[in-house]
N, C-alpha and C. Protein backbone atom coordinates (compact mmCIF):
# COMPACT_ATOMS: atom_id res chain seq x y z
N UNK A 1 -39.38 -77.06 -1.44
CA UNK A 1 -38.71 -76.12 -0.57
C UNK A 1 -38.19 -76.82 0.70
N UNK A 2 -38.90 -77.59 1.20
CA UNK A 2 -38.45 -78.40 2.74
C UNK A 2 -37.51 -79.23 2.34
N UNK A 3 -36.81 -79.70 1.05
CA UNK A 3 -35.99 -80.68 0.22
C UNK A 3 -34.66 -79.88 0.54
N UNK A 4 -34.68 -78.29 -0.28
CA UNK A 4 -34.03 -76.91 -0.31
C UNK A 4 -33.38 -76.74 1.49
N UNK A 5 -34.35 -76.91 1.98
CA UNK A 5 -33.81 -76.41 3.70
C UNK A 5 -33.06 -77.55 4.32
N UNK A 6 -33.79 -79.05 4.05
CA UNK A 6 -32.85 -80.18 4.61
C UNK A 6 -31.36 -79.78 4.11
N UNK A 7 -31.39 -79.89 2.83
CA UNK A 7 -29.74 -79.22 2.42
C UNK A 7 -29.14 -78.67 2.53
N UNK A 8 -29.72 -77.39 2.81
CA UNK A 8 -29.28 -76.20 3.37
C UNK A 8 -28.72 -76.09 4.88
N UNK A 9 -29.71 -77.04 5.23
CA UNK A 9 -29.11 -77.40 6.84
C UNK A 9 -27.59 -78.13 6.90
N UNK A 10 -28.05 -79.25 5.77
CA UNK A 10 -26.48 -80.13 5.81
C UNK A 10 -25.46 -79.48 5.44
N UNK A 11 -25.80 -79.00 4.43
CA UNK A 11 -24.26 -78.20 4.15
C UNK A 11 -23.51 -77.25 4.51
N UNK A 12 -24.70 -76.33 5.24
CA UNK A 12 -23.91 -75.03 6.22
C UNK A 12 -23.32 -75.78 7.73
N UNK A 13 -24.28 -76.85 7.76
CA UNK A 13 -23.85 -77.48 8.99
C UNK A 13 -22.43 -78.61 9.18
N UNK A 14 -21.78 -79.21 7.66
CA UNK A 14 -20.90 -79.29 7.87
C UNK A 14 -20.14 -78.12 7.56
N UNK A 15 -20.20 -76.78 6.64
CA UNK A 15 -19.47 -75.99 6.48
C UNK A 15 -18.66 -75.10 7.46
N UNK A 16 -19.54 -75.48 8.30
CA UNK A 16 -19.42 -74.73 9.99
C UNK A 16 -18.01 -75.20 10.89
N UNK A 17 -18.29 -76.72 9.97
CA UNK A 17 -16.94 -77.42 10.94
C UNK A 17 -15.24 -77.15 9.94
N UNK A 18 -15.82 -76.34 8.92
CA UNK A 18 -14.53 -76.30 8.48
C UNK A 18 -13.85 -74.75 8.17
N UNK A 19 -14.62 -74.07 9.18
CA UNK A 19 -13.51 -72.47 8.73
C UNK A 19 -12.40 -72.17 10.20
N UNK A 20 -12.16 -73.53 9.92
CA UNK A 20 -10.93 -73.41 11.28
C UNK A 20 -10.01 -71.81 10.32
N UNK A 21 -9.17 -71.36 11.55
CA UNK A 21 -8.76 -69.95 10.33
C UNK A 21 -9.72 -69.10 9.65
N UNK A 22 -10.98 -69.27 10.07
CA UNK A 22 -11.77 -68.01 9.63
C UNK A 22 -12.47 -68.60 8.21
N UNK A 23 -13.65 -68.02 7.82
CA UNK A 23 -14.32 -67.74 6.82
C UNK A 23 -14.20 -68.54 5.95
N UNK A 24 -13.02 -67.85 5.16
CA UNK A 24 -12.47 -68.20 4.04
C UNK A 24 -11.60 -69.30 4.02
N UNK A 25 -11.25 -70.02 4.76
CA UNK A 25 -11.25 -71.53 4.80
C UNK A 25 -12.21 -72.49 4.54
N UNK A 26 -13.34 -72.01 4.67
CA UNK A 26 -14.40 -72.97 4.00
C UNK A 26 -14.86 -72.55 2.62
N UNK A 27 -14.24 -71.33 2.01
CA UNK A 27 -14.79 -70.66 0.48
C UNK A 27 -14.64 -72.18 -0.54
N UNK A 28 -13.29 -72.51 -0.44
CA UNK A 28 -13.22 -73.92 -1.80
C UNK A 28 -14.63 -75.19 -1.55
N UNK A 29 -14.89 -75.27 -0.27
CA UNK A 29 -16.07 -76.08 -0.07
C UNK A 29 -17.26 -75.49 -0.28
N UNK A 30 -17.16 -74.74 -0.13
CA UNK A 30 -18.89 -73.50 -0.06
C UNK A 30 -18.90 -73.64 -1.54
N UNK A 31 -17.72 -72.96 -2.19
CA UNK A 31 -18.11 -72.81 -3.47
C UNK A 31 -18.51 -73.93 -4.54
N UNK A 32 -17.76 -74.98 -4.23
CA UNK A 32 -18.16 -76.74 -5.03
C UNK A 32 -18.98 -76.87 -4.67
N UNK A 33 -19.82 -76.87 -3.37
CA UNK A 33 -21.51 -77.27 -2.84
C UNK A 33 -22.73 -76.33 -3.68
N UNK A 34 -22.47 -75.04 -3.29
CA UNK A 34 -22.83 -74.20 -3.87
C UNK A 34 -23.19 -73.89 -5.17
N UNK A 35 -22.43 -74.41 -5.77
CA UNK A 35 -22.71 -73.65 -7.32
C UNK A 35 -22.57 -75.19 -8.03
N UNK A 36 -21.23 -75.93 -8.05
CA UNK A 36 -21.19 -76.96 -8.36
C UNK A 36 -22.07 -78.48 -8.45
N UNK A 37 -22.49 -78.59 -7.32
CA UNK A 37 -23.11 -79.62 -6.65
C UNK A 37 -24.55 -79.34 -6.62
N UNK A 38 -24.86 -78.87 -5.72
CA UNK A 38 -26.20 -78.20 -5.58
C UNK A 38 -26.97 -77.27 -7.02
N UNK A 39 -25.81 -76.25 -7.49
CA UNK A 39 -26.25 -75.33 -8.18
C UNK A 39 -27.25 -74.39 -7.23
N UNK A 40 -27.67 -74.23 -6.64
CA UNK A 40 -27.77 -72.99 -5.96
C UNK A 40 -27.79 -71.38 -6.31
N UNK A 41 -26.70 -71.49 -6.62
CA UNK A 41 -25.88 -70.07 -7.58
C UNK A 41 -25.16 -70.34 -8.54
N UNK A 42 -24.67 -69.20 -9.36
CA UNK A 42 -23.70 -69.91 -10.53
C UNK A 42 -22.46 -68.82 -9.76
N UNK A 43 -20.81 -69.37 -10.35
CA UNK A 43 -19.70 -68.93 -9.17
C UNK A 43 -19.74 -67.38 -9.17
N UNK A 44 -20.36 -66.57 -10.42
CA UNK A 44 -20.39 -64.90 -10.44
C UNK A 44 -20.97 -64.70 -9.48
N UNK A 45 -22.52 -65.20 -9.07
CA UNK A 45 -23.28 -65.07 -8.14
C UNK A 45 -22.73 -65.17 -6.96
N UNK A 46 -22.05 -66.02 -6.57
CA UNK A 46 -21.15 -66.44 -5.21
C UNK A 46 -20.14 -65.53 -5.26
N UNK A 47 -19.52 -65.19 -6.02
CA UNK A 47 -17.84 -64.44 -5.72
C UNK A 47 -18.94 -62.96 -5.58
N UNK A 48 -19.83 -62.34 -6.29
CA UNK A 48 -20.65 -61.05 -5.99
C UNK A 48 -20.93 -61.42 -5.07
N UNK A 49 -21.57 -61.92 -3.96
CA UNK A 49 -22.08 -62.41 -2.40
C UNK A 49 -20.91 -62.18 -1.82
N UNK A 50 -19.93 -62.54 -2.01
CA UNK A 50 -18.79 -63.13 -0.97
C UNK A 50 -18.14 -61.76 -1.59
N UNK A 51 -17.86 -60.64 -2.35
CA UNK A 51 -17.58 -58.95 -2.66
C UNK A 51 -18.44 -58.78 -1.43
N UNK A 52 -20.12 -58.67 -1.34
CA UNK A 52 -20.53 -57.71 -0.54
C UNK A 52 -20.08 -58.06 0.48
N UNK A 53 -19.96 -59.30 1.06
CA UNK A 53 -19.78 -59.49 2.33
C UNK A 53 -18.54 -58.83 2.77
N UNK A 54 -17.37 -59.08 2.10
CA UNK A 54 -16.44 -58.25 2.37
C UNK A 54 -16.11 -56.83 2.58
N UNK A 55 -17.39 -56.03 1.96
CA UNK A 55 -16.99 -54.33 2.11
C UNK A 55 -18.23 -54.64 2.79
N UNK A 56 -19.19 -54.91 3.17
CA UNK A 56 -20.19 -55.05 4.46
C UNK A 56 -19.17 -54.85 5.98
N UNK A 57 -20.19 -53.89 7.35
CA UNK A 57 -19.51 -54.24 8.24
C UNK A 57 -19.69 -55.66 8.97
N UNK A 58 -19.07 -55.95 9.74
CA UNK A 58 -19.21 -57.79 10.20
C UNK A 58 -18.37 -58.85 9.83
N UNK A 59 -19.01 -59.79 10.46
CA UNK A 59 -18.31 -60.85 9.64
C UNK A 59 -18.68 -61.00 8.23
N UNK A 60 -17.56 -61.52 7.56
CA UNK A 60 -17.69 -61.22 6.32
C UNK A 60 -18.74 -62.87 5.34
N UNK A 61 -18.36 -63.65 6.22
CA UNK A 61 -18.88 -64.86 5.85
C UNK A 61 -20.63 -64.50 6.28
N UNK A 62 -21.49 -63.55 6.60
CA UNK A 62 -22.66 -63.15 7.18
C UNK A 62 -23.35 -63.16 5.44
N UNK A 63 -22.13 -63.25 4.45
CA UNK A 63 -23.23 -63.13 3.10
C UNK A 63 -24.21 -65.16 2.57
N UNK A 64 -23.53 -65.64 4.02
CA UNK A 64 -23.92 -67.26 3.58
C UNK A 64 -26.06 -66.97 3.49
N UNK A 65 -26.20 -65.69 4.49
CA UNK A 65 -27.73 -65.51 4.61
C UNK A 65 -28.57 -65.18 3.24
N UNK A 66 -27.51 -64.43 2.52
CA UNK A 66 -28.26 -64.11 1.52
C UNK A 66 -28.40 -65.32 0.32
N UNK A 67 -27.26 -66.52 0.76
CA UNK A 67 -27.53 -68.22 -0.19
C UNK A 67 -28.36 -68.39 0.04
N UNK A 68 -29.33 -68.62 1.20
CA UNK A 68 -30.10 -69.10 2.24
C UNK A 68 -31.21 -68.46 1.65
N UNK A 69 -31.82 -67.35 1.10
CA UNK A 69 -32.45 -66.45 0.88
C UNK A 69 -32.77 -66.79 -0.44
N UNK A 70 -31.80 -66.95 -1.49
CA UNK A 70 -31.70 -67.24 -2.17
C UNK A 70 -32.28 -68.40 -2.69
N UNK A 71 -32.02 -69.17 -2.12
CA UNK A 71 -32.25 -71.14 -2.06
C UNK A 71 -33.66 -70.81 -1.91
N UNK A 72 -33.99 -70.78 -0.82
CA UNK A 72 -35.50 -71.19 0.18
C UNK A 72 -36.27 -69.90 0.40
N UNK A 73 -35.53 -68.33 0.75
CA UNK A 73 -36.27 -67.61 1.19
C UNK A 73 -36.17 -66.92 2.66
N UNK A 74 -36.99 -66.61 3.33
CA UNK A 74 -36.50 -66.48 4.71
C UNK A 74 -36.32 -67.31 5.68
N UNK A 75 -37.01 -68.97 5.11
CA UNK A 75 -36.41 -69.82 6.17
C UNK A 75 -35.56 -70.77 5.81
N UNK A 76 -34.78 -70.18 4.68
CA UNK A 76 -33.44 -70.84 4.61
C UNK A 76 -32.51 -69.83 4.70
N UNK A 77 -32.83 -68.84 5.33
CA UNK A 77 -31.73 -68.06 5.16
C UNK A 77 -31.53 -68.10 6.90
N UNK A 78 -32.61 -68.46 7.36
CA UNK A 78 -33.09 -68.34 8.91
C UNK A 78 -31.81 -69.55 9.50
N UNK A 79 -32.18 -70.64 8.79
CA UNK A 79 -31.47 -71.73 8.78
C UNK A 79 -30.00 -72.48 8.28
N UNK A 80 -29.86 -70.93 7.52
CA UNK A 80 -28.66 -71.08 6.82
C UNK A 80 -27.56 -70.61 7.98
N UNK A 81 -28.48 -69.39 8.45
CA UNK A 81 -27.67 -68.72 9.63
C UNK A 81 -27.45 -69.68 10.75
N UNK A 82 -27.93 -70.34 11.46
CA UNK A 82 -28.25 -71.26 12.16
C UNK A 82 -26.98 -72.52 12.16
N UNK A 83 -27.58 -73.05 11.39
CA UNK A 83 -27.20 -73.99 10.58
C UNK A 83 -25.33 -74.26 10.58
N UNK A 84 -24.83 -72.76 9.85
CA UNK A 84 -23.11 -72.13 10.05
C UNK A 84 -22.64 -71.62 11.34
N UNK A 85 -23.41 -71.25 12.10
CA UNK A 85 -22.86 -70.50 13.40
C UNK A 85 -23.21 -71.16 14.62
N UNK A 86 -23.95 -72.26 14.74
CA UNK A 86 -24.46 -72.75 15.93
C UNK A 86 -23.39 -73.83 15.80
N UNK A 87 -23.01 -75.04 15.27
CA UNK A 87 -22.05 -75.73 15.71
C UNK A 87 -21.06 -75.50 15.60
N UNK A 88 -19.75 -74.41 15.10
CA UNK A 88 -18.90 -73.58 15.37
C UNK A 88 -19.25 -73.16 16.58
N UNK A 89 -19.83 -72.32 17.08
CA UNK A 89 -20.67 -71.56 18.25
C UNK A 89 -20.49 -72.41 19.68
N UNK A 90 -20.98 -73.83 19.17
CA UNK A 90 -21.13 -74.65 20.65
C UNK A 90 -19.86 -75.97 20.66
N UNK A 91 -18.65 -75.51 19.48
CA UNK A 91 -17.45 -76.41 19.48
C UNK A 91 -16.36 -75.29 20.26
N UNK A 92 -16.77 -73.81 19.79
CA UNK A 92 -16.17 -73.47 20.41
C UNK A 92 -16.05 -72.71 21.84
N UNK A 93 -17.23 -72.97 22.26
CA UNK A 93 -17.28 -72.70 23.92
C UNK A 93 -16.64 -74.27 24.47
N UNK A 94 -17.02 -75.03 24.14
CA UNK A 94 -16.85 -76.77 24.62
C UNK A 94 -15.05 -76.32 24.44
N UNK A 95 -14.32 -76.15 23.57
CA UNK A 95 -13.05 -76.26 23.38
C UNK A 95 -12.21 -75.30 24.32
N UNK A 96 -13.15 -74.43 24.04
CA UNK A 96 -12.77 -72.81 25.35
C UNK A 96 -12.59 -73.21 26.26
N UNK A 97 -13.64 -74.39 26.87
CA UNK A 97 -13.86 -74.75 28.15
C UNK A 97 -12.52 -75.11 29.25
N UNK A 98 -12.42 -76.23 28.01
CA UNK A 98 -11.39 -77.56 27.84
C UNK A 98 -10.00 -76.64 27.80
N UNK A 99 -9.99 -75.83 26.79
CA UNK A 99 -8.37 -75.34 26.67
C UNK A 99 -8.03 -74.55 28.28
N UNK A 100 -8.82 -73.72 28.72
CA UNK A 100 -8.85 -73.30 29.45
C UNK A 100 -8.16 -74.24 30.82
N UNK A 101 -8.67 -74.91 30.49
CA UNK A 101 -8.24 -75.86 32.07
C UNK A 101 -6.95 -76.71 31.56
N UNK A 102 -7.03 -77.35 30.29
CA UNK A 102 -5.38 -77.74 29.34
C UNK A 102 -4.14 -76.61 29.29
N UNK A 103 -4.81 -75.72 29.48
CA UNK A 103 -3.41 -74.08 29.09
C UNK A 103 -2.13 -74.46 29.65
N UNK A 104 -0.65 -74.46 29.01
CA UNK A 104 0.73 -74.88 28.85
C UNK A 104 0.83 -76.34 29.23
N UNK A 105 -0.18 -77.28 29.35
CA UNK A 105 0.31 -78.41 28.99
C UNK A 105 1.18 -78.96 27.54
N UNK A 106 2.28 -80.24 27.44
CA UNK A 106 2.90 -80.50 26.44
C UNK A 106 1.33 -80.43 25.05
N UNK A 107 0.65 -81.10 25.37
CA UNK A 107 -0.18 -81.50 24.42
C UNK A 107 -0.90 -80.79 23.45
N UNK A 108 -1.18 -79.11 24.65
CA UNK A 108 -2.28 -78.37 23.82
C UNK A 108 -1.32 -77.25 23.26
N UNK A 109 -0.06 -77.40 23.94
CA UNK A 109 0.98 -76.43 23.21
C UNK A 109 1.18 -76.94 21.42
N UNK A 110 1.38 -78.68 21.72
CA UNK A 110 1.42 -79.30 20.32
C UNK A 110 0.70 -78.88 19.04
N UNK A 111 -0.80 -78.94 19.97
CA UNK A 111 -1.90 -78.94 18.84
C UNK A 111 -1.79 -77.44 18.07
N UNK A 112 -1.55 -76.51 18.98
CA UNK A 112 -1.83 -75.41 19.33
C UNK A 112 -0.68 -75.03 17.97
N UNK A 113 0.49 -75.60 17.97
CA UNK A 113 1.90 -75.39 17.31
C UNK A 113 1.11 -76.10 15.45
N UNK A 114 0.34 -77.47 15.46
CA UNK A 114 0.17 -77.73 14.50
C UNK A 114 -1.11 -77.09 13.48
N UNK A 115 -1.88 -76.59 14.35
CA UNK A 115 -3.24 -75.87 13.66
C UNK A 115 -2.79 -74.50 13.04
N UNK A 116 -1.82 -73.88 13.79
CA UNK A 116 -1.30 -72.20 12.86
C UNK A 116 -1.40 -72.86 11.74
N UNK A 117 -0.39 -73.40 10.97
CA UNK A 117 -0.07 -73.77 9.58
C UNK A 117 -1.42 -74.56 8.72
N UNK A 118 -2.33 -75.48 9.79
CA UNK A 118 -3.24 -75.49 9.19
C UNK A 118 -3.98 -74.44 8.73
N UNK A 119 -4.68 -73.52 9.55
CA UNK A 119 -5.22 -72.60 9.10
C UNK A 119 -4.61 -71.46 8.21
N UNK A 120 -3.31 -71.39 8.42
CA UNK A 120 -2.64 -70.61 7.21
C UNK A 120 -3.11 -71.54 5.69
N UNK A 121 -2.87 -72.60 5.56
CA UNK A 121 -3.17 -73.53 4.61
C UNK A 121 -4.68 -73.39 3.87
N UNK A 122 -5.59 -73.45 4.71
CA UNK A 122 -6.80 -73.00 4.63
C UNK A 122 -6.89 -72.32 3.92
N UNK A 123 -6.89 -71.07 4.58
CA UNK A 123 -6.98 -69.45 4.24
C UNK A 123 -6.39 -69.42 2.71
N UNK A 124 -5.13 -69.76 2.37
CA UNK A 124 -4.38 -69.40 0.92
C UNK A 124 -5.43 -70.65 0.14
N UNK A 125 -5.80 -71.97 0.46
CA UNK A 125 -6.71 -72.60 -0.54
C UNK A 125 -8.11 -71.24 -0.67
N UNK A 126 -8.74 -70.60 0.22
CA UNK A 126 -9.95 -70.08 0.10
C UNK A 126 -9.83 -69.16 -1.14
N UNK A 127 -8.37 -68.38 -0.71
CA UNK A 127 -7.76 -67.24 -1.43
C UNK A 127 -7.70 -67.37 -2.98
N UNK A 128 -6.85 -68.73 -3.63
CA UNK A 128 -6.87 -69.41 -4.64
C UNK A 128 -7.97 -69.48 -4.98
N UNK A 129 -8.81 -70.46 -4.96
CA UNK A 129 -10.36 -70.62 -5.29
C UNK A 129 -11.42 -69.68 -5.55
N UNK A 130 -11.10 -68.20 -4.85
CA UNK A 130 -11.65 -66.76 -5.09
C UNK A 130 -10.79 -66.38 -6.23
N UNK A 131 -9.75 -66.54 -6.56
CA UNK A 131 -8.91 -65.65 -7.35
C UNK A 131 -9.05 -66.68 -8.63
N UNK A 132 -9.68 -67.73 -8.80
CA UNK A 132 -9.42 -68.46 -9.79
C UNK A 132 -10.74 -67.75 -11.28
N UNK A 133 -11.95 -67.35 -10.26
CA UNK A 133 -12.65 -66.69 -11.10
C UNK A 133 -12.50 -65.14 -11.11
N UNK A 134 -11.95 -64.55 -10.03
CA UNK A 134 -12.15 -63.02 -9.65
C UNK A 134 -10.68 -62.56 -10.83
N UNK A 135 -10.21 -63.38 -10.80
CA UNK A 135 -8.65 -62.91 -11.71
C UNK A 135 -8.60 -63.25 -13.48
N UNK A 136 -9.63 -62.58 -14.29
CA UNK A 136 -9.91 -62.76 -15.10
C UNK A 136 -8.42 -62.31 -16.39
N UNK A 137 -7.76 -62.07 -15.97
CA UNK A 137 -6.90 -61.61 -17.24
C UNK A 137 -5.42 -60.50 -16.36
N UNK A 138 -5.23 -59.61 -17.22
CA UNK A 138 -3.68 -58.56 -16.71
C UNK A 138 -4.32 -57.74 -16.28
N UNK A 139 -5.64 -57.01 -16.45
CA UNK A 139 -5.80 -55.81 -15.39
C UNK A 139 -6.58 -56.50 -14.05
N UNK A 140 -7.16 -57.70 -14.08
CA UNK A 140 -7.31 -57.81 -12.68
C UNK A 140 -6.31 -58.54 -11.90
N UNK A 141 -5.55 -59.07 -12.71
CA UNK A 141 -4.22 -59.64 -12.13
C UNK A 141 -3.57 -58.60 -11.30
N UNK A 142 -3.24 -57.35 -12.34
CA UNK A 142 -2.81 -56.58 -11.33
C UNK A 142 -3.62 -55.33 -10.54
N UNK A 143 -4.46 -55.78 -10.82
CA UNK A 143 -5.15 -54.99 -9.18
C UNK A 143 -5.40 -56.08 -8.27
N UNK A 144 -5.47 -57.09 -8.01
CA UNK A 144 -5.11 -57.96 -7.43
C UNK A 144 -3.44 -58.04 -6.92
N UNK A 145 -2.45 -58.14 -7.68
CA UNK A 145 -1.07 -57.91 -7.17
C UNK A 145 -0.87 -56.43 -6.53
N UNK A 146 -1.80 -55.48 -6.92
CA UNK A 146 -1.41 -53.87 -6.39
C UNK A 146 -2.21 -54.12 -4.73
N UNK A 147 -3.19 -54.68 -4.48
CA UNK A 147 -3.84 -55.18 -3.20
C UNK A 147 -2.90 -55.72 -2.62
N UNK A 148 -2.44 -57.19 -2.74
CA UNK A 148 -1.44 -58.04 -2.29
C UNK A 148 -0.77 -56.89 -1.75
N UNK A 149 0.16 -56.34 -2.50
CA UNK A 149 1.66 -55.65 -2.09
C UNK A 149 1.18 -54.18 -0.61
N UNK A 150 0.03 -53.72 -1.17
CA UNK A 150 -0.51 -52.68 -0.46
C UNK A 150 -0.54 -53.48 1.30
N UNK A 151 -1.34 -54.70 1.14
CA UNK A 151 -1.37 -55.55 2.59
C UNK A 151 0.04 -55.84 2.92
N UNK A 152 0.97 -55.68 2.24
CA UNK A 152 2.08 -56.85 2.63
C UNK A 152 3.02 -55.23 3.39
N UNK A 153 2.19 -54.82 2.92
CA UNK A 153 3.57 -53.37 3.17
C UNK A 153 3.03 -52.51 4.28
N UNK A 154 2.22 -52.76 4.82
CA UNK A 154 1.54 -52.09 5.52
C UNK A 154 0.08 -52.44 6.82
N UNK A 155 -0.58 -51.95 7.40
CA UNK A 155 -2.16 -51.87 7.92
C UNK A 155 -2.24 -50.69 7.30
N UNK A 156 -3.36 -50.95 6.43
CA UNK A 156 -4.68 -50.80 5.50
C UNK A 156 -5.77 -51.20 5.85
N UNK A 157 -6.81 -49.80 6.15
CA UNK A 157 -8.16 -50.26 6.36
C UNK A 157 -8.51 -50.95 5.07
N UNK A 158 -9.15 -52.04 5.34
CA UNK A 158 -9.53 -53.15 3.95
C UNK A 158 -10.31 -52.43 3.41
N UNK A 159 -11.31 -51.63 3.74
CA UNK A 159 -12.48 -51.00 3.14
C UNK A 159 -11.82 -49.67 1.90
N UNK A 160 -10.58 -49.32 2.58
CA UNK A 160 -10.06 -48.64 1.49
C UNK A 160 -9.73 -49.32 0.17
N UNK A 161 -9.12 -50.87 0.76
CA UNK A 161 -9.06 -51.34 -0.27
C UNK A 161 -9.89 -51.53 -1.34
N UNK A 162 -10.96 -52.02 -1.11
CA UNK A 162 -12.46 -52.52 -1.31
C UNK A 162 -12.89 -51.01 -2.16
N UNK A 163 -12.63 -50.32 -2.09
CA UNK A 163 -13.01 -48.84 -2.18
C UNK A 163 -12.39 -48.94 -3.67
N UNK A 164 -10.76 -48.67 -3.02
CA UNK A 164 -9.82 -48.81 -4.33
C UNK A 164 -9.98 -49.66 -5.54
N UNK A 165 -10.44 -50.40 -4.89
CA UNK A 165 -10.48 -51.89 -6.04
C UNK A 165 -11.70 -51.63 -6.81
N UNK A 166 -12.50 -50.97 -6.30
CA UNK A 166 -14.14 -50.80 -7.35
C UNK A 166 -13.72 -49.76 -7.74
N UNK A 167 -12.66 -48.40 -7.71
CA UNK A 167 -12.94 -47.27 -8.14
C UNK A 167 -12.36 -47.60 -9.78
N UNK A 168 -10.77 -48.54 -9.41
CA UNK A 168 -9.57 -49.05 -10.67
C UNK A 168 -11.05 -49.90 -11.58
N UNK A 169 -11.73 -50.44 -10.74
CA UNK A 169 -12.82 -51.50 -11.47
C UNK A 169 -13.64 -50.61 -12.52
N UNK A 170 -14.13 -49.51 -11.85
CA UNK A 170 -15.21 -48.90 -12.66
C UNK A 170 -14.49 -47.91 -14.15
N UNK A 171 -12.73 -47.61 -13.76
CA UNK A 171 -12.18 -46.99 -14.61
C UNK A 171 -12.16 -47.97 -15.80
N UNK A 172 -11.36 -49.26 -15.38
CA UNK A 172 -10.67 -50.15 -16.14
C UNK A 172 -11.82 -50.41 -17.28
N UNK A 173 -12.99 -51.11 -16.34
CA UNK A 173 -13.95 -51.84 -16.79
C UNK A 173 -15.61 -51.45 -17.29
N UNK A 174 -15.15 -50.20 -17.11
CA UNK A 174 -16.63 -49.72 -17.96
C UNK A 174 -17.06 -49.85 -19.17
């Protein structure tokens, strides 16, 4: 188990440094460590974690506690939490600090201009990598494309979505 938590430490602790753009910028890494590498979970197990987290209120990445739980118990889940949110946590007060006193210089306008597209980049790899197992065939394809178009056309509480998507789920797929 103390083998389980060293790991658990390393890997949420680099995972931490990579959801520039939120969450789901680190899903393609979470998920190869996770299930791949480690084995940990198998990817049903992970994409069901990473469902609840999403119709959960919060952050949605808050389902890394229940890996943690999973793995070790309560003190890897203790540590899992830890582990993901404390060096994110203390890069981004340090950067806060810093930008703060940098604000409309040439430089941080630059960075500032080159990270959007990173994190757009991100985000559509996380997206892919979820959809590679969640998109099993033509009816989840298109409840998946009926989501897409619903976001693209509109603000939609997600939870409706989330709603929608298990109700088409439980018709389709019973």
């Amino acid at each position: 188990m103390i083998d389980d938590v060293v790991q658990l430490t390393r890997v949420f602790g680099s995972l931490s440094l990579l959801t520039l753009g939120g969450g789901m910028a680190a899903y393609p890494q979470l998920r190869a460590l996770v299930v791949d590498v480690h084995r940990w979970l198998t990817g049903p197990q992970l994409d069901y974690l990473f469902g609840v987290g999403q119709a959960a209120p919060g952050p949605n990445m808050m389902m890394i506690v229940s890996i943690g739980t999973l793995t070790a118990g309560l003190p890897g889940a203790v540590i899992v939490l830890l582990a993901f949110l404390g060096p994110t946590a203390l890069l981004t007060w340090s950067v806060g600090r810093l930008w703060t006193t940098l604000r409309g210089r040439p430089l941080t306008v630059a960075i500032q201009r080159g990270l959007t597209p990173v994190s757009i980049g991100l985000l559509l790899a996380g997206c892919l990598t979820f959809a590679k197992d969640a998109v099993t065939g033509w009816p989840t394809a298109l409840i998946a494309l009926g989501a897409f178009v619903v976001v693209l056309r509109g603000r939609r509480n997600p939870a409706l979505l989330i709603l929608g998507g298990a109700l088409v789920g439980i018709l389709a797929f019973r």
